[in-house]
PDB file of N, CA and C in Angstrom:
ATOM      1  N   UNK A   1      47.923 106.794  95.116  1.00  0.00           N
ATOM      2  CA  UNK A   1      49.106 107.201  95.843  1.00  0.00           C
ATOM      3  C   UNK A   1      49.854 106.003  96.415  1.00  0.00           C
ATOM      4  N   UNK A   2      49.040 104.829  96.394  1.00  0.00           N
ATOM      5  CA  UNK A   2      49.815 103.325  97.143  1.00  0.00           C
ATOM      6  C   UNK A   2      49.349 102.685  96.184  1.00  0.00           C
ATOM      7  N   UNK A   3      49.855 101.732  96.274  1.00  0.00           N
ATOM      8  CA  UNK A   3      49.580 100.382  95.472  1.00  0.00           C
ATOM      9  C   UNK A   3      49.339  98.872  96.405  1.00  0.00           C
ATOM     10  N   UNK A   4      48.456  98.566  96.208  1.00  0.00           N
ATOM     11  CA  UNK A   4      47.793  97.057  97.075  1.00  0.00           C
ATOM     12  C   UNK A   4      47.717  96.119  95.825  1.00  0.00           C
ATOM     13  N   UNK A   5      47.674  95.107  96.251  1.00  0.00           N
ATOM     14  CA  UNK A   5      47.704  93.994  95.198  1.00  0.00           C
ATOM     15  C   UNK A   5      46.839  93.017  96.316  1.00  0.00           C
ATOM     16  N   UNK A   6      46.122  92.246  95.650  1.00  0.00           N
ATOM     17  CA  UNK A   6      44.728  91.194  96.026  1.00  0.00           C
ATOM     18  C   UNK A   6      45.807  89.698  95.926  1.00  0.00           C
ATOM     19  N   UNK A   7      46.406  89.043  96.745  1.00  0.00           N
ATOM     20  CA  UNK A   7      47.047  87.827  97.642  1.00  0.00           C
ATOM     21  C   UNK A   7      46.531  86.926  96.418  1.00  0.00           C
ATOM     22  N   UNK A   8      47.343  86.161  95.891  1.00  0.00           N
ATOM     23  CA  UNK A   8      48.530  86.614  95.208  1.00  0.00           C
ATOM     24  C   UNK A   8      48.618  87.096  93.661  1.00  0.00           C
ATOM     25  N   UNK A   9      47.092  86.999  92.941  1.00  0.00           N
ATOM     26  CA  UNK A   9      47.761  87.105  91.451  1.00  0.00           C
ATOM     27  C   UNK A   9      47.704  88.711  91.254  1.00  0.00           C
ATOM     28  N   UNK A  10      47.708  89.322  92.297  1.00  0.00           N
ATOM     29  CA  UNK A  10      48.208  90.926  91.370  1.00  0.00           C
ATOM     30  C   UNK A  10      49.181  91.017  92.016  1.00  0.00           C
ATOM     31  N   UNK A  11      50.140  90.704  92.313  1.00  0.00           N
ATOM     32  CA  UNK A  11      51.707  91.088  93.363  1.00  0.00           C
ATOM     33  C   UNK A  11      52.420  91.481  91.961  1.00  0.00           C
ATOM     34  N   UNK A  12      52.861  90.578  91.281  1.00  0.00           N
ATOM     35  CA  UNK A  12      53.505  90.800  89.785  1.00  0.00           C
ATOM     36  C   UNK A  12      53.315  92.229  89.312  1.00  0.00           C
ATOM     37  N   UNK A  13      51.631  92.609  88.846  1.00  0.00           N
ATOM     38  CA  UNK A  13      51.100  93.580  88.127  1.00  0.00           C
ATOM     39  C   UNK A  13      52.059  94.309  89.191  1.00  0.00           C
ATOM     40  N   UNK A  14      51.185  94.622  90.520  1.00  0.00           N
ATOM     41  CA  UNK A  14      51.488  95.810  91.293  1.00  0.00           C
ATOM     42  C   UNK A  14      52.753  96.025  91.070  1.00  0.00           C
ATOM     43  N   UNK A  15      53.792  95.540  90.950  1.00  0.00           N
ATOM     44  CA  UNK A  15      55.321  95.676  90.825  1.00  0.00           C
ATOM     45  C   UNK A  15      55.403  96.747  89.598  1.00  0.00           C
ATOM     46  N   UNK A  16      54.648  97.166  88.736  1.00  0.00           N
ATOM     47  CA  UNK A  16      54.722  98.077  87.836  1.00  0.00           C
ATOM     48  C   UNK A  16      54.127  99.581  88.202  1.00  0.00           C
ATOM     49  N   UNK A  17      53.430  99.498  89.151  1.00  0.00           N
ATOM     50  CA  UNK A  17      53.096 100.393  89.054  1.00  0.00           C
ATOM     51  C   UNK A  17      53.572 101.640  90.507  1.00  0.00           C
ATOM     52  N   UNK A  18      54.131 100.707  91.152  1.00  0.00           N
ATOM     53  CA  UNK A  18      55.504 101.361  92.399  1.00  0.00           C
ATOM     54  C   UNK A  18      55.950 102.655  92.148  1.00  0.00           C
ATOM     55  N   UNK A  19      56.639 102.550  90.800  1.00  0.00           N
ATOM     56  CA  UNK A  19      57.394 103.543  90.144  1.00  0.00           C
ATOM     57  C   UNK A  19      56.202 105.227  90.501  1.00  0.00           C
ATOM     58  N   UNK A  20      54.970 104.739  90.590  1.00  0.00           N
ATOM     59  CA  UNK A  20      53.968 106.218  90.430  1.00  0.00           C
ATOM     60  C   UNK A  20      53.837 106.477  91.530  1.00  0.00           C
ATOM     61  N   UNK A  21      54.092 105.453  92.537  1.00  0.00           N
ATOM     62  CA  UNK A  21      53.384 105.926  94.395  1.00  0.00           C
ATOM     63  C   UNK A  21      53.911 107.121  94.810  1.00  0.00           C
ATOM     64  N   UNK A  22      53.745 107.631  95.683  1.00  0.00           N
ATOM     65  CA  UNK A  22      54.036 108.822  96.169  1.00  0.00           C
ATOM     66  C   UNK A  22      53.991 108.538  97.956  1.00  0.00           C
ATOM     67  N   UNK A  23      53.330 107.897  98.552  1.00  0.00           N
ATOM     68  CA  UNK A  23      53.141 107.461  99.329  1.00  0.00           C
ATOM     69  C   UNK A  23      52.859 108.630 100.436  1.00  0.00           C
ATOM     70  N   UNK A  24      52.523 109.632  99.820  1.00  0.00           N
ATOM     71  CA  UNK A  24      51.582 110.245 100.880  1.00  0.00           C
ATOM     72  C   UNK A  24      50.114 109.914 101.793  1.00  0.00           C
ATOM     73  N   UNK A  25      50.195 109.638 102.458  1.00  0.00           N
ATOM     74  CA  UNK A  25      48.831 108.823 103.710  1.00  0.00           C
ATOM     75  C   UNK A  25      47.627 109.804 103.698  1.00  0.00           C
ATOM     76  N   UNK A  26      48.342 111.297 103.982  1.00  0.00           N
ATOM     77  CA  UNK A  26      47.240 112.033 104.322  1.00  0.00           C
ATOM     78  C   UNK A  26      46.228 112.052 103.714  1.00  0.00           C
ATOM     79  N   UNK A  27      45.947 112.375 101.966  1.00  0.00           N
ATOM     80  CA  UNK A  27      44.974 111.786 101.456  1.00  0.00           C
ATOM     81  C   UNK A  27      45.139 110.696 100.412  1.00  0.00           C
ATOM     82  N   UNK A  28      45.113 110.078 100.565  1.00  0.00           N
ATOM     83  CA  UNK A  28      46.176 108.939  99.510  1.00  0.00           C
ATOM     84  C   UNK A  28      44.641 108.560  99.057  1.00  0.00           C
ATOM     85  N   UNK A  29      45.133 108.222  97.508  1.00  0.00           N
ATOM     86  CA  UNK A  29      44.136 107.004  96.832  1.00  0.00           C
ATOM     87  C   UNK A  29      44.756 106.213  96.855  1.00  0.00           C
ATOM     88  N   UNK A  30      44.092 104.842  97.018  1.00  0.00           N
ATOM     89  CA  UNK A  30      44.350 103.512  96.888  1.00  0.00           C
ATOM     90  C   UNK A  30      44.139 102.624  95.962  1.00  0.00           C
ATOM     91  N   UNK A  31      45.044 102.087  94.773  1.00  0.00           N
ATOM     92  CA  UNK A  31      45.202 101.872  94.013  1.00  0.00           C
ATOM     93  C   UNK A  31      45.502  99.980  94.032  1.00  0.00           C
ATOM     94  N   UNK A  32      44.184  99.181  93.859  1.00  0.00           N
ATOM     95  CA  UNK A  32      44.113  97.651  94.170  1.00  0.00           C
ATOM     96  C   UNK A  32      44.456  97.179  93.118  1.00  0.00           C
ATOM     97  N   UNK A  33      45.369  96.107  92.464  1.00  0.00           N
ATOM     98  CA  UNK A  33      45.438  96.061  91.681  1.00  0.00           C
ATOM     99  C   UNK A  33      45.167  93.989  91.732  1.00  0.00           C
ATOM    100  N   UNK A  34      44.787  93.386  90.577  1.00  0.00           N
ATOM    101  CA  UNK A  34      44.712  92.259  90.395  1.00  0.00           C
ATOM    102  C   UNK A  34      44.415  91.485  89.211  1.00  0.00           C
ATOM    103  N   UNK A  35      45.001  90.057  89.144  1.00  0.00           N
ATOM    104  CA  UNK A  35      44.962  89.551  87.690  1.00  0.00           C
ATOM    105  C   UNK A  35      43.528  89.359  87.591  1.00  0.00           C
ATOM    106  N   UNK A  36      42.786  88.956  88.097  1.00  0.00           N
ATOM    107  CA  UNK A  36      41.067  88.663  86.931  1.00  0.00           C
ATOM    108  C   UNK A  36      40.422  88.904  87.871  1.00  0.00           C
ATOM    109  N   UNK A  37      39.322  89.955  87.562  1.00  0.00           N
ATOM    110  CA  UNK A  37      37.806  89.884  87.893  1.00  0.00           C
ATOM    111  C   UNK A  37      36.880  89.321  87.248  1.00  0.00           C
ATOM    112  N   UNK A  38      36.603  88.490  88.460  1.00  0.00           N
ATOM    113  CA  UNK A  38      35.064  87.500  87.710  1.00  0.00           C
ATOM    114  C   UNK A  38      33.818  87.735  88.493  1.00  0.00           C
ATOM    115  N   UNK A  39      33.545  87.915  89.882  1.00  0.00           N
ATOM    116  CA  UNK A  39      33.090  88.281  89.882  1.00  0.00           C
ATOM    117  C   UNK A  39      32.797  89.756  91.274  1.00  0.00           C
ATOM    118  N   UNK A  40      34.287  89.956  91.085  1.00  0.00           N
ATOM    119  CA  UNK A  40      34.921  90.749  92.112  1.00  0.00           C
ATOM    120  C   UNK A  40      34.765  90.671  93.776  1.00  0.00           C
ATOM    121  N   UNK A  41      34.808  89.588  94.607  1.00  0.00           N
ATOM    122  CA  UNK A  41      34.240  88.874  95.460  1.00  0.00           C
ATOM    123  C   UNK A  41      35.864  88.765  95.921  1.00  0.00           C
ATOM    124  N   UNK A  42      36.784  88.622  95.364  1.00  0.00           N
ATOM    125  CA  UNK A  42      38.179  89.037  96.509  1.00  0.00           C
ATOM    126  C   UNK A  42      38.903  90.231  96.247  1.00  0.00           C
ATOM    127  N   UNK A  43      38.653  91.356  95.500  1.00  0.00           N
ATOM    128  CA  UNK A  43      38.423  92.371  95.506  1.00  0.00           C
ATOM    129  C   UNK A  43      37.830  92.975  96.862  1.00  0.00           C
ATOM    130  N   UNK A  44      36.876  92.597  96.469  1.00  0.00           N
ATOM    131  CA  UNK A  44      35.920  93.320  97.919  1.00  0.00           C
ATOM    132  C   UNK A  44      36.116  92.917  99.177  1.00  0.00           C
ATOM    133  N   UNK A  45      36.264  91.619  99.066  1.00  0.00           N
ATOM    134  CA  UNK A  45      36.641  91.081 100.462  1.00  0.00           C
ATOM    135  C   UNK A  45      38.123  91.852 100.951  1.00  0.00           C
ATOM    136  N   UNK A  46      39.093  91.692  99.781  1.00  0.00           N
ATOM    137  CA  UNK A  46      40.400  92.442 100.324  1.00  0.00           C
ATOM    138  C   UNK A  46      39.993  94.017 100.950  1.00  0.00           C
ATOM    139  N   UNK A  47      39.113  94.460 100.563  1.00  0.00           N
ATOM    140  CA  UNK A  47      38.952  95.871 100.714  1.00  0.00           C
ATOM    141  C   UNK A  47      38.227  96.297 101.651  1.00  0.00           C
ATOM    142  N   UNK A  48      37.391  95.099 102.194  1.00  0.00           N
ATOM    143  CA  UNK A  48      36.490  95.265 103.933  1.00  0.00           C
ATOM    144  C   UNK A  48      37.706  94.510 104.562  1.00  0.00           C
ATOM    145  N   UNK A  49      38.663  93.621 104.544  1.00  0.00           N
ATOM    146  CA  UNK A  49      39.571  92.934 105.480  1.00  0.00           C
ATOM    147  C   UNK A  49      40.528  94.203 106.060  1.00  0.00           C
ATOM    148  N   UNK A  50      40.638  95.006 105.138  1.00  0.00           N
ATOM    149  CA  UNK A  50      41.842  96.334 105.319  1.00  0.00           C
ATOM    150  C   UNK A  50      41.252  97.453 105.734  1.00  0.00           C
ATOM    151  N   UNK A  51      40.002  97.425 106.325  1.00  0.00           N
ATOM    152  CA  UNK A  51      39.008  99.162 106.065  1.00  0.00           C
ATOM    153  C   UNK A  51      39.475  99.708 105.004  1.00  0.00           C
ATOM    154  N   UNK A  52      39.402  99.952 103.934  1.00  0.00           N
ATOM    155  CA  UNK A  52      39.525 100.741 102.911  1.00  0.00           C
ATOM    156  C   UNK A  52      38.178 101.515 102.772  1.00  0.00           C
ATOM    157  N   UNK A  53      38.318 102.876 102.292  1.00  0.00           N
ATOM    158  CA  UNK A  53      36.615 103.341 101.673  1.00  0.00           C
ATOM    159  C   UNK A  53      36.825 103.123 100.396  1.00  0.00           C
ATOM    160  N   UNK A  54      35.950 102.340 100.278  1.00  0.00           N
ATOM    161  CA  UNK A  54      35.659 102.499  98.350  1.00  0.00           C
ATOM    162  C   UNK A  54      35.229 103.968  97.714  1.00  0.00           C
ATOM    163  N   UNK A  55      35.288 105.083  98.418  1.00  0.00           N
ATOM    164  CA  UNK A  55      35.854 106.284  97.389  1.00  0.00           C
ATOM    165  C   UNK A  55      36.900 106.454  97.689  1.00  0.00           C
ATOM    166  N   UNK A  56      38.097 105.884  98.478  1.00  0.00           N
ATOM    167  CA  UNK A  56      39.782 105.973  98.220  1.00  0.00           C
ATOM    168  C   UNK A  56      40.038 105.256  97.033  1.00  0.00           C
ATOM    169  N   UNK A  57      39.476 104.407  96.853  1.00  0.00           N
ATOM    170  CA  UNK A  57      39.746 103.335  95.888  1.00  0.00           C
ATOM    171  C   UNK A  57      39.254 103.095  94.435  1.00  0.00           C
ATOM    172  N   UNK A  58      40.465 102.738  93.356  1.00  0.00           N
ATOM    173  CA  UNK A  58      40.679 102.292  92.368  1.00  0.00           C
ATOM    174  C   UNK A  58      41.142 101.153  91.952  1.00  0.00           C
ATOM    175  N   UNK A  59      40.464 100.447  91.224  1.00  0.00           N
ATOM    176  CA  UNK A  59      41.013  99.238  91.234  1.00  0.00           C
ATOM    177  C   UNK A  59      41.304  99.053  89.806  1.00  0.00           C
ATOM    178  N   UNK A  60      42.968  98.158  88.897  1.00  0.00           N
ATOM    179  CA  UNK A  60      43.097  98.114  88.114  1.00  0.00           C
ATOM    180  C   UNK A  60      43.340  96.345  87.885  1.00  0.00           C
ATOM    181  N   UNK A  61      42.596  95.834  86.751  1.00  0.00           N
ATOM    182  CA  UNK A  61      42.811  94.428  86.832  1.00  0.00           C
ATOM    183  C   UNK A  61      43.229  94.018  85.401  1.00  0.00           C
ATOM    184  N   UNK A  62      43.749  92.756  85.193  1.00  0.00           N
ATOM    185  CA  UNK A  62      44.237  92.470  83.750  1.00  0.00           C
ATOM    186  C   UNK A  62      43.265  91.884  83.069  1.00  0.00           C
ATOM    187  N   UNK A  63      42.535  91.124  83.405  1.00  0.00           N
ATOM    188  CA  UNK A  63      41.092  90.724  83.326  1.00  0.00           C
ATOM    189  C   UNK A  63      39.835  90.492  83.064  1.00  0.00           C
ATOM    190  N   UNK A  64      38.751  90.884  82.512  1.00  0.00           N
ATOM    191  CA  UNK A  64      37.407  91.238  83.480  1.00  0.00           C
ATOM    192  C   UNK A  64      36.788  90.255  82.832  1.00  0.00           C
ATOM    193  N   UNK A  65      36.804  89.191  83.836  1.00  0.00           N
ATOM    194  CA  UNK A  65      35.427  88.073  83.103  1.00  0.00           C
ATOM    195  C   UNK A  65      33.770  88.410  82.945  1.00  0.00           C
ATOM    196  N   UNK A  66      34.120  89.934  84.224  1.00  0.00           N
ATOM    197  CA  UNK A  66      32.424  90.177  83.916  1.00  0.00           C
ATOM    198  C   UNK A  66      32.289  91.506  84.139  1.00  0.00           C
ATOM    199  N   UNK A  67      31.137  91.946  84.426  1.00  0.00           N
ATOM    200  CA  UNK A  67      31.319  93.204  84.745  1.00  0.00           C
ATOM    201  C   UNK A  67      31.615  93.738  85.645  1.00  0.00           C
ATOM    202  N   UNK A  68      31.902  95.122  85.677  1.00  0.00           N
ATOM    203  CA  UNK A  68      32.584  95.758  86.911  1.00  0.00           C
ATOM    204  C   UNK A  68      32.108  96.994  87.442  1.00  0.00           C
ATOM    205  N   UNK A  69      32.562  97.582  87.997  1.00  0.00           N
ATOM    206  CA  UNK A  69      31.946  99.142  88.843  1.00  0.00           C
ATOM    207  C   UNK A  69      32.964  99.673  88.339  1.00  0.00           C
ATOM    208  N   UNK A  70      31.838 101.014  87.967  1.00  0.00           N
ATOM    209  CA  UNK A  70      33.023 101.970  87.666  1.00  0.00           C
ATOM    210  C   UNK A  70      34.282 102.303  88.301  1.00  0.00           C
ATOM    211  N   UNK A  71      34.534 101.945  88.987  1.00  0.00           N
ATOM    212  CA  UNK A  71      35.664 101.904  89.697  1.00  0.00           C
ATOM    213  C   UNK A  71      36.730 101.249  89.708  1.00  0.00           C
ATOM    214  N   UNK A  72      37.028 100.211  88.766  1.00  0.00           N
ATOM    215  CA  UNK A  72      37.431  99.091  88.704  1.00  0.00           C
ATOM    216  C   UNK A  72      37.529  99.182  86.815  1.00  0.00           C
ATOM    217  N   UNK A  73      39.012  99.211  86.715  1.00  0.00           N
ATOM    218  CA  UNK A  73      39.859  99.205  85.474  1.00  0.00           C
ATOM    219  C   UNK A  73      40.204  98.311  84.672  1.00  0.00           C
ATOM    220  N   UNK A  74      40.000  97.795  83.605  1.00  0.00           N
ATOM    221  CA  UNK A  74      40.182  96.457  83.243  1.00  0.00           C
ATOM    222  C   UNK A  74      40.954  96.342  82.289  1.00  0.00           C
ATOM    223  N   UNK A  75      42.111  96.233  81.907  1.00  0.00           N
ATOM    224  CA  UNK A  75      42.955  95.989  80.874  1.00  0.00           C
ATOM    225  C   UNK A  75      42.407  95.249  79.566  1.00  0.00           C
ATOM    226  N   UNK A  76      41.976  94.122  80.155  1.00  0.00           N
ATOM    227  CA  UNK A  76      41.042  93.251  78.650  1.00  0.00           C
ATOM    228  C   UNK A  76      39.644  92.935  79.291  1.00  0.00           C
ATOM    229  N   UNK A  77      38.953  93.239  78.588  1.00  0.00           N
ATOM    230  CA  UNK A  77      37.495  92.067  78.876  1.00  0.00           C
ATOM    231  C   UNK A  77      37.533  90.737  78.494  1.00  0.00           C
ATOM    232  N   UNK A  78      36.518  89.561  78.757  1.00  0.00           N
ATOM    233  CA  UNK A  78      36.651  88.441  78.248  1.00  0.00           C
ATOM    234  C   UNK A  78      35.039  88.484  77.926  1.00  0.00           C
ATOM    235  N   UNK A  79      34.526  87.330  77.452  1.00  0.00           N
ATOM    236  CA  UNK A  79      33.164  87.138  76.702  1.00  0.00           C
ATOM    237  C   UNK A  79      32.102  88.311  76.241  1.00  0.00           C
ATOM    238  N   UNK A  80      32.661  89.550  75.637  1.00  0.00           N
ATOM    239  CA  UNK A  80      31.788  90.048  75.338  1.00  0.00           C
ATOM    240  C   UNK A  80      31.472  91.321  76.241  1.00  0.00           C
ATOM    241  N   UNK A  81      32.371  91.115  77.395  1.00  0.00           N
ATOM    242  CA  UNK A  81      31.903  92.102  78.241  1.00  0.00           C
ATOM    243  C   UNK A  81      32.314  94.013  77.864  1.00  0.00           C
TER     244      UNK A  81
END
């Protein structure tokens, strides 16, 4: 229902995906978005800095150097993953 982007390489991405928010609060999912997960360590950090619950949250990345939680969307893998 929102869109967050992880300071600074998902600001760009997030700019695409605006168009879907709805921006309802009451139960909103939260939708993180960022250029690479490696080993999702500012991901997470963004997401305890903001209280977020990680069942509001989805995260979509362009990315994934490694693996990820189901929760967490990856446009490309890299090595095999």
């Amino acid at each position: 229902d929102y869109v967050y982007w992880v300071p600074t390489g998902g600001e760009r991405f997030a700019d695409h995906f605006y168009k879907f928010s709805n921006f309802d609060y009451s139960k909103a999912k939260i939708l993180i978005v960022d250029d690479v997960w490696t080993t999702g360590g500012s991901v997470n950090r963004f997401i305890k800095d903001n209280d977020f619950d990680y069942e509001m949250v989805i995260c979509a990345v362009l990315f994934a150097r490694g693996e990820t939680p189901d929760w967490v969307y990856p446009l490309f893998t890299m090595n095999g993953v």
